[in-house]
C-alpha atoms as a PDB file:
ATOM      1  CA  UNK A   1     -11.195  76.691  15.304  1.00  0.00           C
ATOM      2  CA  UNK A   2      -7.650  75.998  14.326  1.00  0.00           C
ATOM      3  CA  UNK A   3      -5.000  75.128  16.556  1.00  0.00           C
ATOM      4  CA  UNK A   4      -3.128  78.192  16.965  1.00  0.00           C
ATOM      5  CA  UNK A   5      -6.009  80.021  17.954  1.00  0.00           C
ATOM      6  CA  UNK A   6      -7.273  77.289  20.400  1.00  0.00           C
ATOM      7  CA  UNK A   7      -3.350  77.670  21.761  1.00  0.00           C
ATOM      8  CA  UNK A   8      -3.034  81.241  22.400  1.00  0.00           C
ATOM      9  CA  UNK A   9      -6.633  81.383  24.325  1.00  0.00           C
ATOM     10  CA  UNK A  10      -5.418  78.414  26.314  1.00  0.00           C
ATOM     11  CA  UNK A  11      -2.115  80.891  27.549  1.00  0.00           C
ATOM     12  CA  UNK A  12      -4.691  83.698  27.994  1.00  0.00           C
ATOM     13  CA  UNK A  13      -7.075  81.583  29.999  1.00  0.00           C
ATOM     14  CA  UNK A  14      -4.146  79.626  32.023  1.00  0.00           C
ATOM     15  CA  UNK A  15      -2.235  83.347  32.840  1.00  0.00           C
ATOM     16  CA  UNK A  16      -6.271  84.513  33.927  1.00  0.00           C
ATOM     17  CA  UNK A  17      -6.477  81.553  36.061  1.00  0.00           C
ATOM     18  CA  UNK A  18      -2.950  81.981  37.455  1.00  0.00           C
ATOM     19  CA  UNK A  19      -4.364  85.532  38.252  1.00  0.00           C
ATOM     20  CA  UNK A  20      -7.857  84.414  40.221  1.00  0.00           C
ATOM     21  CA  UNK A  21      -6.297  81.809  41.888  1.00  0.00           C
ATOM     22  CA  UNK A  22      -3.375  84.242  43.434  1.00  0.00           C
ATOM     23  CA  UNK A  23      -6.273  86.829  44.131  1.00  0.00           C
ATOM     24  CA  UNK A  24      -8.302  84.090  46.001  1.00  0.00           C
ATOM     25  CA  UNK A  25      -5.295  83.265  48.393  1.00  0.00           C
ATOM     26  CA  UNK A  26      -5.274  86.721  49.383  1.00  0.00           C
ATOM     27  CA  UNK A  27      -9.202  86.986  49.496  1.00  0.00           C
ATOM     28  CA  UNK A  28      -9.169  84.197  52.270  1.00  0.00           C
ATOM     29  CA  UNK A  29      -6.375  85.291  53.886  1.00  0.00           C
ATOM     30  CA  UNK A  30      -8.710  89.212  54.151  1.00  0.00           C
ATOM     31  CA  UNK A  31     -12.058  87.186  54.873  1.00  0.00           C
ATOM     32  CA  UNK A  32     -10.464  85.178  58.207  1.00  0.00           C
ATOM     33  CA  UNK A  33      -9.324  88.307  59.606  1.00  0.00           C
ATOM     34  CA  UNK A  34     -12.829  89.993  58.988  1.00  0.00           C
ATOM     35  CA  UNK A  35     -14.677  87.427  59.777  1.00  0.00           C
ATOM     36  CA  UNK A  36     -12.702  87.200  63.231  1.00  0.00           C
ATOM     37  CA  UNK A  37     -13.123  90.891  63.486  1.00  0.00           C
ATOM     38  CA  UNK A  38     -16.566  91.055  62.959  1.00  0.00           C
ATOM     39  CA  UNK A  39     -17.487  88.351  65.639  1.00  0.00           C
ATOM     40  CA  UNK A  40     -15.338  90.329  67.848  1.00  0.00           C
ATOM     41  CA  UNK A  41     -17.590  93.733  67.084  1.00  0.00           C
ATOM     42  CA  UNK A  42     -20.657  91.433  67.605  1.00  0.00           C
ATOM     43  CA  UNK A  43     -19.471  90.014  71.149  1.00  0.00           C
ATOM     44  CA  UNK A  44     -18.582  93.725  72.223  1.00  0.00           C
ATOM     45  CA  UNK A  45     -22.237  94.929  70.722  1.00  0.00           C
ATOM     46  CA  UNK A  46     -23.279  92.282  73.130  1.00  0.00           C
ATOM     47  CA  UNK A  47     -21.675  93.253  76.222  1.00  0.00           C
ATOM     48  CA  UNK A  48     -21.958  97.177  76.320  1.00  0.00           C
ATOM     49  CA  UNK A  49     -25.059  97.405  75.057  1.00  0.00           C
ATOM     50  CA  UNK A  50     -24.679 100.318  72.813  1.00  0.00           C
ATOM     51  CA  UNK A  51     -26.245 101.138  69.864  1.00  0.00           C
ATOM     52  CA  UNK A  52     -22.962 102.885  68.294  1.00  0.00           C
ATOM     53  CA  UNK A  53     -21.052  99.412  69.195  1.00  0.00           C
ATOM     54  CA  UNK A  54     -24.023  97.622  67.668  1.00  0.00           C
ATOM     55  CA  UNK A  55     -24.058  99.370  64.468  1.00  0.00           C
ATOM     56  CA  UNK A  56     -19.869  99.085  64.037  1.00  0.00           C
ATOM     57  CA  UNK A  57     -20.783  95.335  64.307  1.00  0.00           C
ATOM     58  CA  UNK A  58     -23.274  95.072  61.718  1.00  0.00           C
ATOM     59  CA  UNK A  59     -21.223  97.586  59.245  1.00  0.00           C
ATOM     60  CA  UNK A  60     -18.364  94.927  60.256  1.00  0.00           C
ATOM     61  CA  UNK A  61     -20.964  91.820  59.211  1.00  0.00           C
ATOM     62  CA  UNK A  62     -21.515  93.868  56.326  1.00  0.00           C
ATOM     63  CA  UNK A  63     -17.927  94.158  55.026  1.00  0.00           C
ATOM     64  CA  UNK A  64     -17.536  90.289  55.808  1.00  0.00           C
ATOM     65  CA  UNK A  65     -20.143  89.467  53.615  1.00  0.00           C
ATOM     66  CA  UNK A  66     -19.932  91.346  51.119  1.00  0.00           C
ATOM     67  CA  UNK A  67     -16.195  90.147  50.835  1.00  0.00           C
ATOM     68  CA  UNK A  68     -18.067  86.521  50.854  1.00  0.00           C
ATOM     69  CA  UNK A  69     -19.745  87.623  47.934  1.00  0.00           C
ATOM     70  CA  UNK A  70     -16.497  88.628  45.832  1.00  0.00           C
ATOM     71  CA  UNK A  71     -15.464  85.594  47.097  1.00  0.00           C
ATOM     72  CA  UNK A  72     -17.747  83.708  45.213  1.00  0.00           C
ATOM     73  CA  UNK A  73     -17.621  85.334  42.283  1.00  0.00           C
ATOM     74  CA  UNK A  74     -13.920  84.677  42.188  1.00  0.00           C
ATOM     75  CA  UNK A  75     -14.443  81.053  42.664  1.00  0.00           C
ATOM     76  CA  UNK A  76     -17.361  81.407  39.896  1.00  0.00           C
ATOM     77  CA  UNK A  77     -15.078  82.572  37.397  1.00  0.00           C
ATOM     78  CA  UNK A  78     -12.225  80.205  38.182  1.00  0.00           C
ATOM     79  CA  UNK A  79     -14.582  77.166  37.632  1.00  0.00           C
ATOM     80  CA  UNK A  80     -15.942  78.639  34.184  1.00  0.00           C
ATOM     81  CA  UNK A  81     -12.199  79.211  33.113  1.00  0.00           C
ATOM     82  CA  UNK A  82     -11.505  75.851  33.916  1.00  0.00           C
ATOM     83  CA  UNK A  83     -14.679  74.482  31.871  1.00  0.00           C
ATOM     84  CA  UNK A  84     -13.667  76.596  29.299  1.00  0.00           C
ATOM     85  CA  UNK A  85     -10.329  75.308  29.170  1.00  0.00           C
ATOM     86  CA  UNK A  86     -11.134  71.924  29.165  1.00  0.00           C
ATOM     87  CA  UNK A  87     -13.259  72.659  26.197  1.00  0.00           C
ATOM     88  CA  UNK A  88     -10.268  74.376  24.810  1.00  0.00           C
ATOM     89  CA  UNK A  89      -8.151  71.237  24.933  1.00  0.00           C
ATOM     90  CA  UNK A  90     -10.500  68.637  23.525  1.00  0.00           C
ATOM     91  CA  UNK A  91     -10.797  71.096  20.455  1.00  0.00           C
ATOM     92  CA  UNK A  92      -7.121  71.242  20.665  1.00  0.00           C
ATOM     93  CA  UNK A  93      -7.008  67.429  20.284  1.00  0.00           C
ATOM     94  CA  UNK A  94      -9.625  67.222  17.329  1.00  0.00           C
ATOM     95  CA  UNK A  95      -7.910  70.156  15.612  1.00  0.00           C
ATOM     96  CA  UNK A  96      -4.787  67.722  14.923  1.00  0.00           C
END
């Protein structure tokens, strides 16, 4: 692979990673607040004893953990970038 193609998927892959890594911030931020609003559903589910409480908690669960799950693949991606990009640079070093 010659050099100037090794550099210009090293920008791509650094401006993806620039990307996940912003989008992860704001994933977190999203999953605390559903995560606290979730165990707040469950607690009320708890205490009134209603089925239509009950089920707004577990469609609350639901959403947390399903945001858990794009969670992970985010983090997925970000450490395959990163292996990729490593890769990148030691081809970048023998391409000299």
């Amino acid at each position: 692979m010659s050099k100037r193609s090794i550099t210009r998927k090293l920008a791509k892959d650094s401006k993806r990673l620039a990307s996940l890594r912003a989008e992860l911030g704001t994933i977190d931020e999203q999953a605390r607040m559903l995560r606290d609003e979730a165990d707040d559903m469950a607690v009320r589910a708890i205490v009134a004893d209603d089925t239509g409480v009950s089920r707004d908690a577990r469609r609350a669960r639901e959403h947390a953990e399903a945001h858990r799950r794009n969670r992970d693949r985010v983090v997925a991606e970000i450490a395959e970038l990163e292996r990729r990009q490593d890769e990148l640079l030691d081809g970048l070093g023998s391409a000299r």
